[in-house]
Structures are given as structure tokens and as C-alpha cells.
N, C-alpha and C. Protein backbone atom coordinates (compact mmCIF):
# COMPACT_ATOMS: atom_id res chain seq x y z
N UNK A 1 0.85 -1.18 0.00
CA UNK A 1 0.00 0.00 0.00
C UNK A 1 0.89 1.24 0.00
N UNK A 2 1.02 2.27 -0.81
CA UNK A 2 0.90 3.33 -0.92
C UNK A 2 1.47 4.56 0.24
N UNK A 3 1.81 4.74 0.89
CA UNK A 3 1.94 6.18 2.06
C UNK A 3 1.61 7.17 1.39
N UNK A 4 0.42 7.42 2.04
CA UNK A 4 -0.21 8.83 1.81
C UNK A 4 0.31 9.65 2.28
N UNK A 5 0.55 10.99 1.50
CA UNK A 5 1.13 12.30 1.88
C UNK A 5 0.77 13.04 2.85
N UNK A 6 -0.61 12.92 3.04
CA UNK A 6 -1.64 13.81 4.14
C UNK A 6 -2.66 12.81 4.55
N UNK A 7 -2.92 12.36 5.74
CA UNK A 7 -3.85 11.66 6.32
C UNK A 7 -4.86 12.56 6.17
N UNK A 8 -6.25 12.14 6.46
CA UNK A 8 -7.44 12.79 6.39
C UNK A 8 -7.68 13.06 7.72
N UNK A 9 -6.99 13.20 8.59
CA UNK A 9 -6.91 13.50 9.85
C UNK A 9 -6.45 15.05 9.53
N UNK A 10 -5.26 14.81 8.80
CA UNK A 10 -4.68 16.23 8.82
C UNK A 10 -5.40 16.86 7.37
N UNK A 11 -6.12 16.40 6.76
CA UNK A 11 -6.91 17.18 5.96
C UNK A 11 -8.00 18.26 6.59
N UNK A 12 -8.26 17.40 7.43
CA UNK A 12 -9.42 18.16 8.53
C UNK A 12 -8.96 19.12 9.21
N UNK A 13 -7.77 18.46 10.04
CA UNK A 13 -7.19 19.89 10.61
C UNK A 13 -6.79 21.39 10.23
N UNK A 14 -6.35 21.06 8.83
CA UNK A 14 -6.04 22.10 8.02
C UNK A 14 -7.21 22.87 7.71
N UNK A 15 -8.20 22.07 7.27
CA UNK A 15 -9.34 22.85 6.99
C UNK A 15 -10.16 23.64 8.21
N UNK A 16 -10.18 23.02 8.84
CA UNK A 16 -10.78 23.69 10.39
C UNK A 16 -9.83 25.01 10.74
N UNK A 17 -8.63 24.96 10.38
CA UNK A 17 -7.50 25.97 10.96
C UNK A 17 -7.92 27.38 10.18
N UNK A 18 -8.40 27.12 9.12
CA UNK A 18 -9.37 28.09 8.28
C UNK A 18 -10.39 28.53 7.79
N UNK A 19 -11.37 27.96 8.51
CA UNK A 19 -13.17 28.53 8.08
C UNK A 19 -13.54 28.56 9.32
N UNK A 20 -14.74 29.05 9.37
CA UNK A 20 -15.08 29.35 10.80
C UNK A 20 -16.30 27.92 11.35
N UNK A 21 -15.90 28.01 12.31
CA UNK A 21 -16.73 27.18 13.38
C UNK A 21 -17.69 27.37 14.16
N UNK A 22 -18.77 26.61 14.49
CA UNK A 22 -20.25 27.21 14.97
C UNK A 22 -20.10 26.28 16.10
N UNK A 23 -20.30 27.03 17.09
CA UNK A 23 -20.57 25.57 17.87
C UNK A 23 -22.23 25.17 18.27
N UNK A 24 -22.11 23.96 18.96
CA UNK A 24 -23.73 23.78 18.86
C UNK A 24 -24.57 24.29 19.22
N UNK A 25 -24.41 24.88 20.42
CA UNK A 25 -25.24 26.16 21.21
C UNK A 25 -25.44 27.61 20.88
N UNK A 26 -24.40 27.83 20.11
CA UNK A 26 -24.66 29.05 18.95
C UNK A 26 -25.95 28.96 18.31
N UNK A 27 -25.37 27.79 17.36
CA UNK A 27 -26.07 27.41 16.52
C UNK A 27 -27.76 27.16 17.04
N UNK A 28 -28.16 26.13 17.79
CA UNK A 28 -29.01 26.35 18.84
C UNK A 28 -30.17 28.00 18.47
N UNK A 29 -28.98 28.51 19.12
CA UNK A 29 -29.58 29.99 19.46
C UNK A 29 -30.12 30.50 17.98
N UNK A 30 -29.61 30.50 17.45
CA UNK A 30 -30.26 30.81 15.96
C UNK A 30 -30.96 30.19 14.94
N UNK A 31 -31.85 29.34 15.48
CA UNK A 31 -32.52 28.21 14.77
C UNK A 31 -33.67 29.09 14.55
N UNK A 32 -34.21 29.01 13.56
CA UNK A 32 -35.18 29.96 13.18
C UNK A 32 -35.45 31.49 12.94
N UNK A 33 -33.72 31.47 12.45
CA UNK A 33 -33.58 33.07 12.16
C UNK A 33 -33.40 32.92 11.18
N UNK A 34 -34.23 33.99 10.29
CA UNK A 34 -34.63 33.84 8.75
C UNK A 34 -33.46 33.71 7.87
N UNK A 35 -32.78 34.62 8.45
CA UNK A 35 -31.07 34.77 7.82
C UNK A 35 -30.26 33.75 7.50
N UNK A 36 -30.05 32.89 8.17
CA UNK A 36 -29.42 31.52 8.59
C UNK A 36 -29.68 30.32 8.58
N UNK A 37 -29.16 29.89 7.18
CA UNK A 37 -29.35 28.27 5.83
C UNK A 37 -28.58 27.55 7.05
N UNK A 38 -29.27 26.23 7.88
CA UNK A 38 -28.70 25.42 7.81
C UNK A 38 -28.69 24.16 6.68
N UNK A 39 -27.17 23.39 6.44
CA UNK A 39 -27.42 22.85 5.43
C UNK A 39 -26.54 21.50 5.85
N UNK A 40 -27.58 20.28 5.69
CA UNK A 40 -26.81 18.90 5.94
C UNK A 40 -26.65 18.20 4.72
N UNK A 41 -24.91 17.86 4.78
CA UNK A 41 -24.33 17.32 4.02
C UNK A 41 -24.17 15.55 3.55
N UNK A 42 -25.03 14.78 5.38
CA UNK A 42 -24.33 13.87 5.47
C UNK A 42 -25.67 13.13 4.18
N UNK A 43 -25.84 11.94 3.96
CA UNK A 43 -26.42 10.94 3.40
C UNK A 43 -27.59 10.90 3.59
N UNK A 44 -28.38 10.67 2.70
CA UNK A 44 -29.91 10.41 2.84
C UNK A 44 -30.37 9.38 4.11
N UNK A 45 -29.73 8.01 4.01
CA UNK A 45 -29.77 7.42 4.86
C UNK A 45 -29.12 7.75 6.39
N UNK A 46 -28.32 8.41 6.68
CA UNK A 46 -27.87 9.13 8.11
C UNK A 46 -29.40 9.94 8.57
N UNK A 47 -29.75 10.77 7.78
CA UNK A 47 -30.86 11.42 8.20
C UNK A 47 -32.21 10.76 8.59
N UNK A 48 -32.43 9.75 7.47
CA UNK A 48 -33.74 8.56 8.30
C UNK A 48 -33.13 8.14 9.54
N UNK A 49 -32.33 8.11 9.55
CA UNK A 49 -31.91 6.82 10.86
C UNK A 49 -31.65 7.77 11.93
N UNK A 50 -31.24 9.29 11.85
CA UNK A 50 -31.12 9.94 12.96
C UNK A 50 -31.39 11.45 13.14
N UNK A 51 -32.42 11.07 12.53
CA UNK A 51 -33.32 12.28 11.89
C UNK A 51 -32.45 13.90 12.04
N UNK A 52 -33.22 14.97 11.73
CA UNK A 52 -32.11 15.95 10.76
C UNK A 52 -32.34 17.35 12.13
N UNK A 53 -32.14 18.24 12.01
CA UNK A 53 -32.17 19.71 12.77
C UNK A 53 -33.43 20.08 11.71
N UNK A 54 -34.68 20.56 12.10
CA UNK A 54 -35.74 21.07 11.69
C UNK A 54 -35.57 22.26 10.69
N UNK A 55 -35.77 22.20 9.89
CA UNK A 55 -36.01 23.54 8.77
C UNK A 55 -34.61 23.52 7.65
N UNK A 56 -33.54 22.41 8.27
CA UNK A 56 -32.56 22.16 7.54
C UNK A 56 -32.29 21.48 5.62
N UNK A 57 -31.77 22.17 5.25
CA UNK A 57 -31.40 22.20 3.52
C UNK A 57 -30.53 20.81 3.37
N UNK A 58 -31.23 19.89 2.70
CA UNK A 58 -30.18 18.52 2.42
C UNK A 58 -29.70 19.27 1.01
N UNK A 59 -28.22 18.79 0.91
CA UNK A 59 -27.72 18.68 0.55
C UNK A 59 -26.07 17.80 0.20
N UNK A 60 -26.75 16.83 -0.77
CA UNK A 60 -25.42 15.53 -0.57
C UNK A 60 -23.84 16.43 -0.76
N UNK A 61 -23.11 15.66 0.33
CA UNK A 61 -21.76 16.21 -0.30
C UNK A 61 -21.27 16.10 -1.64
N UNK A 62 -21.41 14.95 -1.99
CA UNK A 62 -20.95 14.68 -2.97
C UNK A 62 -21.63 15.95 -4.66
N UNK A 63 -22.59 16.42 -4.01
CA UNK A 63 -23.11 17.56 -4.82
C UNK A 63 -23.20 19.23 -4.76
N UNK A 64 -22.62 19.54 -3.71
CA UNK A 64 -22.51 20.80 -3.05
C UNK A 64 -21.61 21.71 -3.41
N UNK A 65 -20.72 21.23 -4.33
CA UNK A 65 -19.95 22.23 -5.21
C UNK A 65 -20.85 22.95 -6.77
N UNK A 66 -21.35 21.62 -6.85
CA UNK A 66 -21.97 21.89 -8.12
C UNK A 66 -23.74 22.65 -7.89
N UNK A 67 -24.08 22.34 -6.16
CA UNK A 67 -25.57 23.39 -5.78
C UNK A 67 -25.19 24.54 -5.67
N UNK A 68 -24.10 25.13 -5.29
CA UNK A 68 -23.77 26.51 -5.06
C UNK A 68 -23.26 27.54 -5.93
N UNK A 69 -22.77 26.79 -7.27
CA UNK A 69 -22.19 27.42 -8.26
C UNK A 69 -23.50 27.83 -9.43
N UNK A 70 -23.23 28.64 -9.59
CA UNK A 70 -24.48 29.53 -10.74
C UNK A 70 -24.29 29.19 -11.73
N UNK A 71 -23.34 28.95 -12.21
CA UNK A 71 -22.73 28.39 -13.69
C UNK A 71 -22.95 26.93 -13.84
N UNK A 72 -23.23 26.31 -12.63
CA UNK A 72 -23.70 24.77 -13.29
C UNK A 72 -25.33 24.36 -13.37
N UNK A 73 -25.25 23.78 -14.23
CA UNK A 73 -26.77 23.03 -14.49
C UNK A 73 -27.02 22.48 -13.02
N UNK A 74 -26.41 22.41 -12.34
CA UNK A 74 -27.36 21.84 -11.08
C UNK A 74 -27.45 22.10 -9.94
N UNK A 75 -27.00 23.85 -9.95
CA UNK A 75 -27.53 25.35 -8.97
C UNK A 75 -28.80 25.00 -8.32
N UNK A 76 -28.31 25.44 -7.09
CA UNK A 76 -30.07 25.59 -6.06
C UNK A 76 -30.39 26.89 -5.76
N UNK A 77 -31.51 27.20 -6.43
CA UNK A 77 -31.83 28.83 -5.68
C UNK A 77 -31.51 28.82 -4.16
N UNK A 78 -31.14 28.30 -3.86
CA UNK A 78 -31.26 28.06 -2.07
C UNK A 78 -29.72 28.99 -1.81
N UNK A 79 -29.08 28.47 -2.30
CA UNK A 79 -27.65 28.68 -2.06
C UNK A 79 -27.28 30.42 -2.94
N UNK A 80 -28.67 30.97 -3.48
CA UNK A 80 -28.19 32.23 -4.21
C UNK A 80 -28.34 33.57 -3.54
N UNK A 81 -29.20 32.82 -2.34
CA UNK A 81 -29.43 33.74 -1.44
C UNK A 81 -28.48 34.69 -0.44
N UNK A 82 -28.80 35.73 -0.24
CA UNK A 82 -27.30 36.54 0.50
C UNK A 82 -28.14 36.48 2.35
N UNK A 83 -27.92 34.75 2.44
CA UNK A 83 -27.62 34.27 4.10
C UNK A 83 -26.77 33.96 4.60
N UNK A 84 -26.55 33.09 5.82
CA UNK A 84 -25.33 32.96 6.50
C UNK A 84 -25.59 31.26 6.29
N UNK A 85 -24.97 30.34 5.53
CA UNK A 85 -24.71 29.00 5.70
C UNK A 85 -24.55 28.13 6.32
N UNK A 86 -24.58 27.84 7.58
CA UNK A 86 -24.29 26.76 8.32
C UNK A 86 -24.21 25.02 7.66
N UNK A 87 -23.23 24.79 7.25
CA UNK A 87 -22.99 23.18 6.77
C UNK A 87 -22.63 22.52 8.01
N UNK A 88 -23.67 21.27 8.40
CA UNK A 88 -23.11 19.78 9.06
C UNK A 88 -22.77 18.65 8.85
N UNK A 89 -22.22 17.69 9.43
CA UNK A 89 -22.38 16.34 8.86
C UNK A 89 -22.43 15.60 10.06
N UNK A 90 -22.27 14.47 10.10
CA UNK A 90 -22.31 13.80 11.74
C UNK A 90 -21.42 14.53 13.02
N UNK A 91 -20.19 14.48 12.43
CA UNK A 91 -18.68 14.50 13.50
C UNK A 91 -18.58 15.58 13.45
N UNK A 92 -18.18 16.32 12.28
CA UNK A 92 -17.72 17.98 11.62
C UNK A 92 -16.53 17.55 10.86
N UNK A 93 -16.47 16.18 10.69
CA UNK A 93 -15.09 16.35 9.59
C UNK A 93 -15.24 16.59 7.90
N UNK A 94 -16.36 15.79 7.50
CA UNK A 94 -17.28 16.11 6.10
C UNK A 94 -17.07 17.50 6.03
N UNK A 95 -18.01 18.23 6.86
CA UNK A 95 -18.10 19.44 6.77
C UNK A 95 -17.19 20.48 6.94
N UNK A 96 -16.11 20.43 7.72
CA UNK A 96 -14.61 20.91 7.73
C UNK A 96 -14.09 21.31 6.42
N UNK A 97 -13.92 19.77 5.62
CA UNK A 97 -13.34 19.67 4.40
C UNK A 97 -14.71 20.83 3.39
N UNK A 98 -15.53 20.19 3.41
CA UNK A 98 -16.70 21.15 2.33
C UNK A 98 -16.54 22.33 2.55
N UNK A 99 -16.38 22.47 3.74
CA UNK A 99 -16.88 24.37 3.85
C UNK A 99 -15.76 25.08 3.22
N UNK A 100 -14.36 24.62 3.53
CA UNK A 100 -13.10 24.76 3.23
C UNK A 100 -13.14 24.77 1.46
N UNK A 101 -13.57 23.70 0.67
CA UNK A 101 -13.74 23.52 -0.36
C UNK A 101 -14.67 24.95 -0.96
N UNK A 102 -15.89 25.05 -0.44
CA UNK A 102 -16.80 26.35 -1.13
C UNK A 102 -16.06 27.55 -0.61
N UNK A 103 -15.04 27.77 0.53
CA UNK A 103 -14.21 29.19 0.76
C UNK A 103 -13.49 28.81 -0.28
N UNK A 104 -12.67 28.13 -1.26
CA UNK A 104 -11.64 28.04 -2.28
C UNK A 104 -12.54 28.47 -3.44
N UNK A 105 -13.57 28.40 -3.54
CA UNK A 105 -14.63 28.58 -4.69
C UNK A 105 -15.26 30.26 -4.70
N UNK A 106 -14.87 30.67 -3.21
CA UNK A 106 -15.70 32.09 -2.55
C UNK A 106 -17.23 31.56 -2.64
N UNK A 107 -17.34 31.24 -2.30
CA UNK A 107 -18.45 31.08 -0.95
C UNK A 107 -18.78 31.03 0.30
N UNK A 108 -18.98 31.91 0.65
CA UNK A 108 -19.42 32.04 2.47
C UNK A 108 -19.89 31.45 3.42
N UNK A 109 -19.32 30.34 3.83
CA UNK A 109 -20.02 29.95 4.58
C UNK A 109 -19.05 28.79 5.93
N UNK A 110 -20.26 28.43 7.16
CA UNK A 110 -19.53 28.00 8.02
C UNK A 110 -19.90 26.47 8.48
N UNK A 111 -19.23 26.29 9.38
CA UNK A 111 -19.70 24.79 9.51
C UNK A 111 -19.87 24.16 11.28
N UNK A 112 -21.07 23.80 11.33
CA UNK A 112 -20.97 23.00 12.95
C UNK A 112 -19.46 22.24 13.51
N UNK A 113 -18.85 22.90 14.18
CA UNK A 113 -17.74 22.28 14.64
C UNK A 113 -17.89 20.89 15.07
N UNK A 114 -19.05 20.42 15.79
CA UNK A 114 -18.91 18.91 16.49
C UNK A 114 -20.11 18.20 15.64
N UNK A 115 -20.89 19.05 14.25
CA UNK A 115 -21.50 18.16 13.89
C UNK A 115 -22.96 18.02 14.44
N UNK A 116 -23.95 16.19 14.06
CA UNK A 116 -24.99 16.34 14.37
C UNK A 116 -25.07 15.36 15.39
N UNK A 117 -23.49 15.01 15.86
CA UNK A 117 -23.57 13.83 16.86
C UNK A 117 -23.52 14.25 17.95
N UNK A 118 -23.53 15.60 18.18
CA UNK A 118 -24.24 16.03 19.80
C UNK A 118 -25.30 17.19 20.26
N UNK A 119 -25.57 16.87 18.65
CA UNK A 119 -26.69 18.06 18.40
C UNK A 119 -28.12 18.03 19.53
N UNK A 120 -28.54 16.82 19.68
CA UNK A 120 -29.63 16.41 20.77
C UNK A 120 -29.21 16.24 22.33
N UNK A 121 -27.58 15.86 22.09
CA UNK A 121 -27.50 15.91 23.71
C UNK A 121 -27.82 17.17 24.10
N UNK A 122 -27.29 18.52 23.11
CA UNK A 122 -27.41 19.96 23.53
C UNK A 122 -28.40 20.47 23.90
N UNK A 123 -29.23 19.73 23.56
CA UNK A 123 -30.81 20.49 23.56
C UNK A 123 -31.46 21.15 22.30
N UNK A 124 -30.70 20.38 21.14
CA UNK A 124 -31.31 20.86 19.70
C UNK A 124 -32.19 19.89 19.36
N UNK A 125 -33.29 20.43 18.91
CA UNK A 125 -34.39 19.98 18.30
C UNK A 125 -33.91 19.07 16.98
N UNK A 126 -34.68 17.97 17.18
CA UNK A 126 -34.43 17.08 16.32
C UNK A 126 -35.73 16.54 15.37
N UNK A 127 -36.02 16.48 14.08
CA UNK A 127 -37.06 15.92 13.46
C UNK A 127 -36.71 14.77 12.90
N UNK A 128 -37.91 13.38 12.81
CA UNK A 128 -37.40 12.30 12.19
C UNK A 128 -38.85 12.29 11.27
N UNK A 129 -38.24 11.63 10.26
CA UNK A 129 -38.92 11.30 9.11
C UNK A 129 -40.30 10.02 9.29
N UNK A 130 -40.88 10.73 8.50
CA UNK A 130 -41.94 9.59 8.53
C UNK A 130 -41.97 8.49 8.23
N UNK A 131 -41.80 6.88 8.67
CA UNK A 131 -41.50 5.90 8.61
C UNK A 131 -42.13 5.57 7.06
N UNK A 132 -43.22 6.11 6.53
CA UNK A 132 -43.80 5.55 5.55
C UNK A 132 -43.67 6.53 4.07
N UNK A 133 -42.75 7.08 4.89
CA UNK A 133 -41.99 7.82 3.60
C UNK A 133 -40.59 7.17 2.54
């Protein structure tokens, strides 16, 4: 096997060392301020199974370069809006790397530092999907 140049350990770190960080109780505090896109990155299936932060924008990682850019066929009015971004994913490492990725692109935006895996211990509201959906 190969030796990788940069672990994805230190991909993360790097990226965190440069975009800004929300933490959960911030975040919290501003749930339902008109201003402020939250937007989850992780998997369709993460979200059935552990349902999402209420009023939150899915958006797959794997597509979030190409929702935010105006120039591609597969732009979201969502993202054209002049709000404040909040991107999550479970941990905050997904989202570390992404947010980092759309600041290289100029795009504004920030990311849950710890993620959606302690989003409910905090006292954030959590919605789950309808089983028969």
C-alpha cells in the first residue's frame, strides 16, 4: 500500500484551521432566524436513521460544489441567497473539508464544529422522518 502524503486527519485539521466554526449552542440559538441556511451534508440514509435539525437544507456532499455554483446546471436557488450558511455532517469532519472547499470557490459559509452527533445531547431539536416515507 501506498503512504499517503496527508492523512485525512490532517486534511481536517487544516481545513478547520481556516473557516469558521459554529458551535452547537450558537447554533441552537439561531434556529429559526430567517437569515441563517442550515445545510446537511451527510447521506440520505444518516438522516432517516437519525433524523435531521428542523427547517434544515439537504444537501449531498458529494453535490454541493456543483448546488452553489451559478454556472452549473445543477444550482439551487437556495444557495443564491445573501444568508449565512451553516454546513453539518455527523462529526464535523465532512463538513470541515466542504466548507473549506466552497471558501476556495468564494463562498461564504460556516460549519458545525462537532456536527450532528451532539446536536440532541445539547438540547437541539431534532425531526425524524416519517416511517412511511
Amino acid at each position: 500500500m501506498a503512504k499517503l502524503l496527508k492523512s485525512s486527519a490532517d486534511l481536517v485539521a487544516a481545513a478547520r484551521a481556516r473557516i469558521e466554526e459554529v458551535a452547537t449552542p450558537d447554533l441552537i440559538a439561531r434556529l429559526g432566524d430567517p437569515d441563517v441556511v442550515v445545510v446537511d451534508i451527510r447521506d440520505i440514509r444518516e438522516r432517516q436513521r437519525s433524523g435531521f435539525i428542523p427547517g434544515s437544507v439537504h444537501a449531498p456532499r458529494g453535490m454541493v460544489e456543483f448546488w452553489i455554483d451559478p454556472d452549473s446546471p445543477y444550482f439551487k436557488e437556495v444557495f443564491g441567497q445573501d444568508k449565512t450558511f451553516v454546513f453539518h455532517c455527523a462529526s464535523g469532519w465532512r463538513s470541515a473539508l466542504t466548507v473549506a472547499t466552497l471558501q476556495d470557490m468564494g463562498f461564504k459559509a460556516a460549519h458545525l464544529k462537532d456536527g450532528f452527533s451532539t446536536w440532541e445531547k445539547q438540547g437541539g431539536p431534532v425531526e425524524k422522518s416519517d416511517p412511511a416515507t
